[in-house]
Protein backbone atom coordinates (compact mmCIF):
# COMPACT_ATOMS: atom_id res chain seq x y z
CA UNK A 1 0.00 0.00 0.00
CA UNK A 2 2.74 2.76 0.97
CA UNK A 3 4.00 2.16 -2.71
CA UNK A 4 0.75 2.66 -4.41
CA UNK A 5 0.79 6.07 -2.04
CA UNK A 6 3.83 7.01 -2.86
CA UNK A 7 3.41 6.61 -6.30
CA UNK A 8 -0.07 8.71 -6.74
CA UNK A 9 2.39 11.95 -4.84
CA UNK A 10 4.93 11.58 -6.88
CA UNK A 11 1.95 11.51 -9.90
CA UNK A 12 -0.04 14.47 -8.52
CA UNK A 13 3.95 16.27 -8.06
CA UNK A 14 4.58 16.19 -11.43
CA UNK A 15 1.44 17.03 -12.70
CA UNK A 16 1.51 20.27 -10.53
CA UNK A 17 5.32 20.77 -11.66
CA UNK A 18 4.43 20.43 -15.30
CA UNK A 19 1.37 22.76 -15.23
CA UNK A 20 3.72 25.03 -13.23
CA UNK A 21 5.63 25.21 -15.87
CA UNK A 22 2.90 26.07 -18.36
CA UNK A 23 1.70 29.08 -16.34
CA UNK A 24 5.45 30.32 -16.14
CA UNK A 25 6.17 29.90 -20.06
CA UNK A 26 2.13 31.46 -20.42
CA UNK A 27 3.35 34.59 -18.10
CA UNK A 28 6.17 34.93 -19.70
CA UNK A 29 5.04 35.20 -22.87
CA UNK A 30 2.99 37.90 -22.02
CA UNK A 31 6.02 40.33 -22.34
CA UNK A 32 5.83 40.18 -26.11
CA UNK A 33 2.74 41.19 -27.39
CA UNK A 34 2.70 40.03 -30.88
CA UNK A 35 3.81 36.56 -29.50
CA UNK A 36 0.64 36.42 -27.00
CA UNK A 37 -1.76 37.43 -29.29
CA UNK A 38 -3.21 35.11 -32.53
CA UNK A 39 -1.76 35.86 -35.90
CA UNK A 40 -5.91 38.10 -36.66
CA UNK A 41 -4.67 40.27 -33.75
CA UNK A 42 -0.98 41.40 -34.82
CA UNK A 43 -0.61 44.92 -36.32
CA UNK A 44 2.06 45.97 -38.40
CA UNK A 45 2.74 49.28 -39.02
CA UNK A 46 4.98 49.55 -41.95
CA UNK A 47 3.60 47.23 -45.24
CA UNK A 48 5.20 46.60 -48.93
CA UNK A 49 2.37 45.87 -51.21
CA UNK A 50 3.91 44.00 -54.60
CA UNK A 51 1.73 42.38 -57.39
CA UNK A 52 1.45 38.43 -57.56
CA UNK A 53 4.74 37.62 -58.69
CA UNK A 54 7.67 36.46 -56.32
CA UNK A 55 9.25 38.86 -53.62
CA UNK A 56 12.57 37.23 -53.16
CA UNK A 57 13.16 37.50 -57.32
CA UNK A 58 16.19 39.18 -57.02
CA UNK A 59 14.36 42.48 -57.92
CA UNK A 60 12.66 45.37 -56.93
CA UNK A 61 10.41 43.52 -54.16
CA UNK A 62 13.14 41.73 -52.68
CA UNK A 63 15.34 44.57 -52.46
CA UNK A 64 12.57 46.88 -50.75
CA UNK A 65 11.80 44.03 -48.54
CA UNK A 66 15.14 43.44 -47.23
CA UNK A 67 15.79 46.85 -46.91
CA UNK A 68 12.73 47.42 -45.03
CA UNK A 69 13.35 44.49 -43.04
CA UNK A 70 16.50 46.23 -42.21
CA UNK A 71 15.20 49.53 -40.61
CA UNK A 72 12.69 48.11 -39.12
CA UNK A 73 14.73 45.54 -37.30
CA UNK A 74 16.90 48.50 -36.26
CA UNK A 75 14.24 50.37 -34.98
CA UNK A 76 12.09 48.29 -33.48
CA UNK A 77 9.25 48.63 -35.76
CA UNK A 78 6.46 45.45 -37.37
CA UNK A 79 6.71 45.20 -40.71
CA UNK A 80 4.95 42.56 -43.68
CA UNK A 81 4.27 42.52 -47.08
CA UNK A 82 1.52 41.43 -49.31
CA UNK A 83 1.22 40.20 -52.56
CA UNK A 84 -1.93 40.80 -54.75
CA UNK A 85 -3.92 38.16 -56.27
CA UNK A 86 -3.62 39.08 -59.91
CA UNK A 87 -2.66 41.92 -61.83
CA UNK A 88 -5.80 44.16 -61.59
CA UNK A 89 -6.34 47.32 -60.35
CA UNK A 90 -8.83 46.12 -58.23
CA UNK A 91 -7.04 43.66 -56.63
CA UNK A 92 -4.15 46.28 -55.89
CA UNK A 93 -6.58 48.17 -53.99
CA UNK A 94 -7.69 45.04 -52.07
CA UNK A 95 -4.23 44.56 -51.19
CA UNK A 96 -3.80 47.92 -50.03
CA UNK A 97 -6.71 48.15 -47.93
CA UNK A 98 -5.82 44.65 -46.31
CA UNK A 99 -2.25 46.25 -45.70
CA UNK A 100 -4.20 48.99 -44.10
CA UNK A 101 -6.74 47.08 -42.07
CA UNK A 102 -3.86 45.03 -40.37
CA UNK A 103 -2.57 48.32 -38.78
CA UNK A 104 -0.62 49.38 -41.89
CA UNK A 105 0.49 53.40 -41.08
CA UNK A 106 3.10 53.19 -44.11
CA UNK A 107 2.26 51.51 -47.44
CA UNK A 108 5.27 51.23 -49.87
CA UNK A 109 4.58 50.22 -53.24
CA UNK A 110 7.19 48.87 -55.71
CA UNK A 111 5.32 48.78 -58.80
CA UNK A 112 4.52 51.05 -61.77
CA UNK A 113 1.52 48.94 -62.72
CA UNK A 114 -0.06 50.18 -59.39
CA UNK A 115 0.32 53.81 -59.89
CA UNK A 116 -3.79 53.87 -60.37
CA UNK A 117 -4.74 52.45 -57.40
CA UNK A 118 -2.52 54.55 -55.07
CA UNK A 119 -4.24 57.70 -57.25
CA UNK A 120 -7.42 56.19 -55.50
CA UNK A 121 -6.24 55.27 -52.40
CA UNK A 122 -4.44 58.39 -51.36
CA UNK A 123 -7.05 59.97 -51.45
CA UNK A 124 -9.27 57.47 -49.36
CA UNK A 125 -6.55 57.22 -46.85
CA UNK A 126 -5.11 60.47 -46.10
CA UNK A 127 -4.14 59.56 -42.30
CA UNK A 128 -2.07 56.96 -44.52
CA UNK A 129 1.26 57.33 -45.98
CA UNK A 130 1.94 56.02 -49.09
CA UNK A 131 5.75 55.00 -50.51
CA UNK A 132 6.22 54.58 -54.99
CA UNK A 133 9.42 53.43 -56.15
CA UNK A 134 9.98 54.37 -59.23
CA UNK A 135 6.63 55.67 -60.24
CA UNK A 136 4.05 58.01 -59.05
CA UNK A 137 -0.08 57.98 -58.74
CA UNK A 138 -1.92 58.08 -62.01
CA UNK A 139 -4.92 57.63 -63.77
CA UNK A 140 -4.98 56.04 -67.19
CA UNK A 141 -8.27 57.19 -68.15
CA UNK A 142 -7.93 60.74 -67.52
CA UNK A 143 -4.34 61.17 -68.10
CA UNK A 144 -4.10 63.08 -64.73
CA UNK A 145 -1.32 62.83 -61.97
CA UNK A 146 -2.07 63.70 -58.58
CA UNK A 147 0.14 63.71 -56.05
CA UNK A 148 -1.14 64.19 -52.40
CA UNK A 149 0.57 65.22 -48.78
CA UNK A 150 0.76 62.27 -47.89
CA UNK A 151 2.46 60.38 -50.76
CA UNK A 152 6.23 60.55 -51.79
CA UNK A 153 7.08 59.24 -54.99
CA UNK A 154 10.65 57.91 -55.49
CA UNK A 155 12.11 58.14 -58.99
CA UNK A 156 15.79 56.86 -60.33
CA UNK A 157 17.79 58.53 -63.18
CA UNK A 158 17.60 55.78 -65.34
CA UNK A 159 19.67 57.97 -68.05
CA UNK A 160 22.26 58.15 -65.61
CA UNK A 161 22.59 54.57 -65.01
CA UNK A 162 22.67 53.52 -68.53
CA UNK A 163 25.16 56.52 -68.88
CA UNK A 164 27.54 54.18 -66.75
CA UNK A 165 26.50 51.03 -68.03
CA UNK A 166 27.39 52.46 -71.62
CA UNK A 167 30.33 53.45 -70.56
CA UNK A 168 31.62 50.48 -68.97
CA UNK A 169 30.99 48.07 -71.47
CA UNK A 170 32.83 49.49 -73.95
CA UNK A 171 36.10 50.29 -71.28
CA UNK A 172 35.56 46.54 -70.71
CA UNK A 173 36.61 45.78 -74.32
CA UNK A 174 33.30 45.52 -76.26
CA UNK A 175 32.58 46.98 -79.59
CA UNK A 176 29.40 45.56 -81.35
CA UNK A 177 26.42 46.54 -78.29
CA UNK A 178 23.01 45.25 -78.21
CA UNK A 179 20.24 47.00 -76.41
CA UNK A 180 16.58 45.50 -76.06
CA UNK A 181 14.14 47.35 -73.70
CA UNK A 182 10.90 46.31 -72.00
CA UNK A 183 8.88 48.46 -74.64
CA UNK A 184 9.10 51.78 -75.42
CA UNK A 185 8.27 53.72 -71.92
CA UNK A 186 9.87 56.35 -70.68
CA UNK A 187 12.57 55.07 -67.94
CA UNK A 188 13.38 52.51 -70.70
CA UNK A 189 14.15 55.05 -73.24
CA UNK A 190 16.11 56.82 -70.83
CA UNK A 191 18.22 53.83 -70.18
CA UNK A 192 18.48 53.32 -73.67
CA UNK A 193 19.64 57.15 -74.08
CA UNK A 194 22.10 57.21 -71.58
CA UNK A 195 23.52 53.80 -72.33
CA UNK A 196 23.69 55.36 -76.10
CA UNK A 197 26.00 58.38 -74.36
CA UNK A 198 27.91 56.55 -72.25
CA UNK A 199 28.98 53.90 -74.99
CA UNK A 200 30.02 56.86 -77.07
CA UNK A 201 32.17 58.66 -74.58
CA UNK A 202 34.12 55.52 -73.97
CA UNK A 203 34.21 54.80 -77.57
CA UNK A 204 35.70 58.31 -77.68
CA UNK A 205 38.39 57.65 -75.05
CA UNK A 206 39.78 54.40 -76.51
CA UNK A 207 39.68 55.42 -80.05
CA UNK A 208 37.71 52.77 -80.96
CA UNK A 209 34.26 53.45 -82.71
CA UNK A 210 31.36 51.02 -81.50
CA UNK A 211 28.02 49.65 -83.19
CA UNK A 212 24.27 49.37 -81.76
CA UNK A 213 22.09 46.98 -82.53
CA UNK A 214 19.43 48.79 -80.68
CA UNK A 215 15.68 47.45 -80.15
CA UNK A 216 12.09 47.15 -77.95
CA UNK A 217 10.48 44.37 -77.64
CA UNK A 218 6.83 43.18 -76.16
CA UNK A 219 8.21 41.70 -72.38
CA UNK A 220 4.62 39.08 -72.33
CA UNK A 221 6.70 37.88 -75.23
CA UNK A 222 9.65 35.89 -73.79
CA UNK A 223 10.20 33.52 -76.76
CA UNK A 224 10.35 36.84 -78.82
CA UNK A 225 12.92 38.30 -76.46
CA UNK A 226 14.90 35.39 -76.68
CA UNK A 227 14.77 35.15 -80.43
CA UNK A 228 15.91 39.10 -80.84
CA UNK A 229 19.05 38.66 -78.02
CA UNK A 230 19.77 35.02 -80.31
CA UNK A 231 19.77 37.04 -83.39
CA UNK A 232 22.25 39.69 -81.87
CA UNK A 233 24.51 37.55 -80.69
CA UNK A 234 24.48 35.60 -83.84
CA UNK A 235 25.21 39.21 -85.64
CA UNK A 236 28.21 39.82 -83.50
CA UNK A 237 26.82 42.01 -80.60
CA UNK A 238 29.29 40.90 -77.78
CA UNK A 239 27.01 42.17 -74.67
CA UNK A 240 23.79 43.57 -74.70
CA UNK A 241 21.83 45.56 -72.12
CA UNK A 242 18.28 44.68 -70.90
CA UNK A 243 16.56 47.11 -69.74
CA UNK A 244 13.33 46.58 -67.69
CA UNK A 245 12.88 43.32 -65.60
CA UNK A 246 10.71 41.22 -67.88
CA UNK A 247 13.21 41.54 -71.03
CA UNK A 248 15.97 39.82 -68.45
CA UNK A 249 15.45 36.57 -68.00
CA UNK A 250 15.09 35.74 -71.99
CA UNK A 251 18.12 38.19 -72.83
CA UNK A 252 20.49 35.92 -70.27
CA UNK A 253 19.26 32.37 -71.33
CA UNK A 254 20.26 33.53 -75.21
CA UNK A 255 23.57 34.62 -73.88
CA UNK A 256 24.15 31.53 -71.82
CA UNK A 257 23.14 29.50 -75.51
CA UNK A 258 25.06 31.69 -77.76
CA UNK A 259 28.35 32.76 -74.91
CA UNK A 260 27.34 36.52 -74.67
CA UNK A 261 27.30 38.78 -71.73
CA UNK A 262 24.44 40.58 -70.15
CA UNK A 263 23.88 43.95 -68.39
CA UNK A 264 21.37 44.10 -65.95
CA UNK A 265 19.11 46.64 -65.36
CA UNK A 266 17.37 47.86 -61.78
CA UNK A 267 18.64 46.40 -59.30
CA UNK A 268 22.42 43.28 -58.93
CA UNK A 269 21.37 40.57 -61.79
CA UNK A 270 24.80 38.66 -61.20
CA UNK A 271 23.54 36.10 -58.88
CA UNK A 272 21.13 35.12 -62.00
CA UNK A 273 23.82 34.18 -64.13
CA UNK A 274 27.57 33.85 -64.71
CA UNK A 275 27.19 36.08 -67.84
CA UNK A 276 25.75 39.38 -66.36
CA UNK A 277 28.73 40.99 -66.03
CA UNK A 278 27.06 44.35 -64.39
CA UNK A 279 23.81 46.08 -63.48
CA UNK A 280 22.77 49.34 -64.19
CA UNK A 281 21.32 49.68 -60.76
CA UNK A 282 19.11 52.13 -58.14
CA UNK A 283 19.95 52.44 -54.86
CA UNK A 284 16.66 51.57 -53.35
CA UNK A 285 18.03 50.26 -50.19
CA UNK A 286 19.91 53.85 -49.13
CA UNK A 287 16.34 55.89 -50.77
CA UNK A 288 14.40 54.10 -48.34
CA UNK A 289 16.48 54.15 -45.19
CA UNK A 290 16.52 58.54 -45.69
CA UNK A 291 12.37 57.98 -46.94
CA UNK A 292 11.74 55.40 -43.49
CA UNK A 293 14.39 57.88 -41.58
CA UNK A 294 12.42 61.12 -42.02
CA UNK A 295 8.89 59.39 -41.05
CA UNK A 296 10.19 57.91 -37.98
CA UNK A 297 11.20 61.61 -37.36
CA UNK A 298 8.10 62.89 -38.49
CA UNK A 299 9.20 64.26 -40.92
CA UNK A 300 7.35 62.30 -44.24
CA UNK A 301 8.47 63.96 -47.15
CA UNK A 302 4.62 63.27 -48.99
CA UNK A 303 3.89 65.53 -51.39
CA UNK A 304 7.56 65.22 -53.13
CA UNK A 305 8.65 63.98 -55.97
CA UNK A 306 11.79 62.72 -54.54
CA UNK A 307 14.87 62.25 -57.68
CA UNK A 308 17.99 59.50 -56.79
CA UNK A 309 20.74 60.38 -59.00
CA UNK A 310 24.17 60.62 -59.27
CA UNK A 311 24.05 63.65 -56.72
CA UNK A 312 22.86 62.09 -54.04
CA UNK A 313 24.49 58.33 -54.93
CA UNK A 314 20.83 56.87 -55.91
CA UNK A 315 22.43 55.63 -59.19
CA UNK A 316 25.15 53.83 -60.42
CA UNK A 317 26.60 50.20 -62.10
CA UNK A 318 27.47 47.19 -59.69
CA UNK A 319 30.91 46.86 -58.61
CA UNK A 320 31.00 44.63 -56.13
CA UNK A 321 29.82 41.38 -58.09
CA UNK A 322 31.09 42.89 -61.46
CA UNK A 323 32.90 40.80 -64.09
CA UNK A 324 34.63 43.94 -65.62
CA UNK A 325 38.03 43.59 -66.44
CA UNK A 326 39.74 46.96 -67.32
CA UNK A 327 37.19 49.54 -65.81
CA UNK A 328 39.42 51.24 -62.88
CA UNK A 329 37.95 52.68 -59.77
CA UNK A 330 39.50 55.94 -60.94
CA UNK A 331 37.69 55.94 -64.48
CA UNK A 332 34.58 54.92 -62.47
CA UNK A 333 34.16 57.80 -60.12
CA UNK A 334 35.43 60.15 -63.03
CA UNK A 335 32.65 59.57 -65.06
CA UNK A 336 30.20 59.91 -62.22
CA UNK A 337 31.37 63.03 -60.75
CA UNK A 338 30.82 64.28 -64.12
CA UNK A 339 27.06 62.85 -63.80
CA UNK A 340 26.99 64.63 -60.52
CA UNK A 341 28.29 68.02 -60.75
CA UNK A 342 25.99 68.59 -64.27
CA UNK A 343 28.92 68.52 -66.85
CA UNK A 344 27.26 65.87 -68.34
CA UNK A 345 23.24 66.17 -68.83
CA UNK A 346 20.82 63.85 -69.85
CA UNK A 347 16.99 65.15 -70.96
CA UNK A 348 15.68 61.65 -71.56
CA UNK A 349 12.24 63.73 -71.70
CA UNK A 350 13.46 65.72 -74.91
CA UNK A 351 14.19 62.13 -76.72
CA UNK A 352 11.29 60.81 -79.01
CA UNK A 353 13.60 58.59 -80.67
CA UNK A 354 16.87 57.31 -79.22
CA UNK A 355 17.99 55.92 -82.73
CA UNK A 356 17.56 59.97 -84.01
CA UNK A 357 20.19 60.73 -81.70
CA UNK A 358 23.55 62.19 -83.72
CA UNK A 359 26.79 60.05 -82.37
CA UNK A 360 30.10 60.30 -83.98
CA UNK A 361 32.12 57.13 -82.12
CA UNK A 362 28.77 54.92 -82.69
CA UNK A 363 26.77 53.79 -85.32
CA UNK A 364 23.32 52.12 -85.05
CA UNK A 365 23.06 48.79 -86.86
C-alpha cells in the first residue's frame, strides 16, 4: 500500500510541476505582445504591397523588402508585405486596404503597374502614408497625376545609369552593343539614351568606334525576347543591355546558348547568371532608409517627388559582383562626378527617338 501512495504523490507532483511550468512559459510570454496574441490580432505598421509575382526574385520587391526588413529591425518597428492576387487594379486596392486594415500606417509600393490604385487610395486614406518606387499615382483614363501630402514618390535617373553602363561596357573591351528594352516607356528610353552616351564617350576615349544593334520588344513575349538577343549575338553584338525586368530573363538564357554577356538593369542581376557581367542599378536600399528615416522623425516627405541620382548616390553600375576587367575605380568615379556636378546632362524627356540621336564614335546597326 505505501507504494501505491507514494506513487499517486509523486503523480499528482509532477502534474503540478508540469502545469507550473505552463503558467510560467504562459506569463512569460505575455512580455511580447505580438507573441501572446493570434496571428488576426498582430498589427504591423509599416507594409510593402507588390503584385502576384515572387518577392525574393532578385528584384525590386526583394530589395525593398530586405531593406525594409532592415530599418525596421533596427528600430524596433512590425513590418509585412503582401502580394496581390492578380494583376488588376482592383485587386491592388484590395491589397492595399488589407495592408491597411492590419494596422498598416506606411504603405510602400514597388510597382509602376499600381500607380492607379494609389491615385485612388491616397485619397481614401489620407491619415495613410503612401511609398512609390519608381513611379508616381496616375490615372490612365484621364491622363491626370495627382500627387497628395501624404504620398512621396521615389524616382531613379535611369539615363544616368545607362550613362555608366554604356560606358563600362565598352572600357571593358566591347565593340558591337546590343540593347533591347521592356517596350518603349519612358525610364526605358532613358536607359536606352544614356547607355547610347555613355557607350560613345568611352568609344571616344579608346579610339575605338562602337556599333548598336538597338531594339524594344513586347516583355509578355519571352520567346520573342529570346529570339531578338539570339539574333544579336548571332550578328556579332558581344554584350547587350536589358533594360526593364521582364526583357531579363530571356536576354540571359540567349547569352548563356550563344556565350554573350548581359547587363542588368534595376537592381544586382549577377547572382542570375555567370554572364551578367554588371547592373545598371538604383539604390533603393539607401532611398528608403533617408524615406523610413524622415517618417520615424516625423518628418514624411509626402507631397515630393523625390529624384535618386548621381548627386545624391541613388544611381550607379554594380561593382561589387562585377565581371569587368579593365574599368578602374579611378575611371569609375570620373565619369560619375561628371554625372553629378551637371557637366554631363541627360533630358531623356526631350528624346522621341533614341535611334535619331547624332553620335560620332557609334553607329546604329
Amino acid at each position: 500500500m505505501m507504494k501505491k501512495s507514494t506513487t499517486r504523490r509523486a503523480l499528482a507532483a509532477l502534474i503540478c510541476g508540469i502545469a507550473a511550468f505552463a503558467l510560467t512559459a504562459l506569463l512569460a510570454g505575455c512580455g511580447n505582445e505580438e507573441d501572446a496574441l493570434p496571428e488576426e490580432n498582430v498589427k504591423y505598421e509599416i507594409a510593402l504591397v507588390t503584385d502576384d509575382s515572387l518577392v525574393m526574385d532578385g528584384g525590386h520587391s526583394e530589395t525593398a523588402w530586405n531593406a525594409i526588413t532592415e530599418f525596421c529591425g533596427t528600430h524596433g518597428i512590425s513590418h509585412k508585405y503582401y502580394k496581390a492576387t492578380e494583376q488588376t487594379d482592383a485587386a491592388f486596392i484590395d491589397t492595399i486596404k488589407a495592408a491597411i486594415n492590419k494596422g498598416a500606417k506606411v504603405v510602400i509600393i514597388d510597382n509602376r503597374a499600381m500607380s492607379n490604385a494609389v491615385y485612388k487610395m491616397q485619397e481614401v486614406y489620407p491619415e495613410i502614408d503612401f511609398i512609390m518606387l519608381d513611379a508616381s499615382p496616375y490615372d490612365p483614363e484621364t491622363g491626370d497625376s495627382l500627387l497628395m501630402k501624404n504620398t512621396a514618390a521615389v524616382e531613379f535617373d535611369s539615363a544616368q545609369a545607362g550613362y555608366l553602363a554604356g560606358y563600362a561596357a565598352v572600357i571593358d573591351g566591347s565593340t558591337e552593343l546590343g540593347f533591347i528594352g521592356q517596350g518603349e516607356t519612358d525610364d526605358v528610353k532613358a536607359f536606352g539614351l544614356g547607355f547610347v552616351k555613355g557607350a560613345e564617350r568611352a568609344a571616344g576615349e579608346v579610339g575605338t568606334p562602337v556599333t548598336m544593334d538597338y531594339k524594344y520588344c513586347d516583355s509578355a513575349d519571352k520567346e520573342a525576347v529570346y529570339k531578338e538577343a539570339s539574333g544579336m549575338y548571332d550578328g556579332g553584338v558581344q554584350v547587350i543591355f536589358a533594360a526593364g525586368a521582364e526583357v531579363q530573363e530571356p536576354v540571359i538564357e540567349a547569352a548563356e546558348a550563344k556565350d554573350g554577356k548581359v547587363i542588368g538593369s534595376g537592381t544586382d542581376q549577377s547572382g542570375k547568371s555567370d554572364t551578367v557581367i554588371t547592373s545598371a542599378v538604383y539604390e533603393i536600399r539607401a532611398a528608403l532608409k533617408e524615406i523610413l528615416g524622415s517618417y520615424s522623425e516625423d518628418k514624411f516627405q509626402g507631397g515630393n517627388v523625390l529624384l535618386y541620382d548621381a548627386r545624391n548616390k541613388g544611381i550607379g553600375i554594380e561593382l561589387r559582383n562585377n565581371k569587368l576587367n579593365n574599368l578602374t575605380q579611378d575611371q569609375y568615379d570620373a565619369v560619375y562626378e561628371s554625372l553629378a556636378s551637371g557637366e554631363i546632362k541627360l533630358d531623356a524627356g526631350s528624346v522621341d527617338s533614341v535611334k535619331d540621336i547624332i553620335t560620332v564614335n557609334l553607329t546604329f546597326k
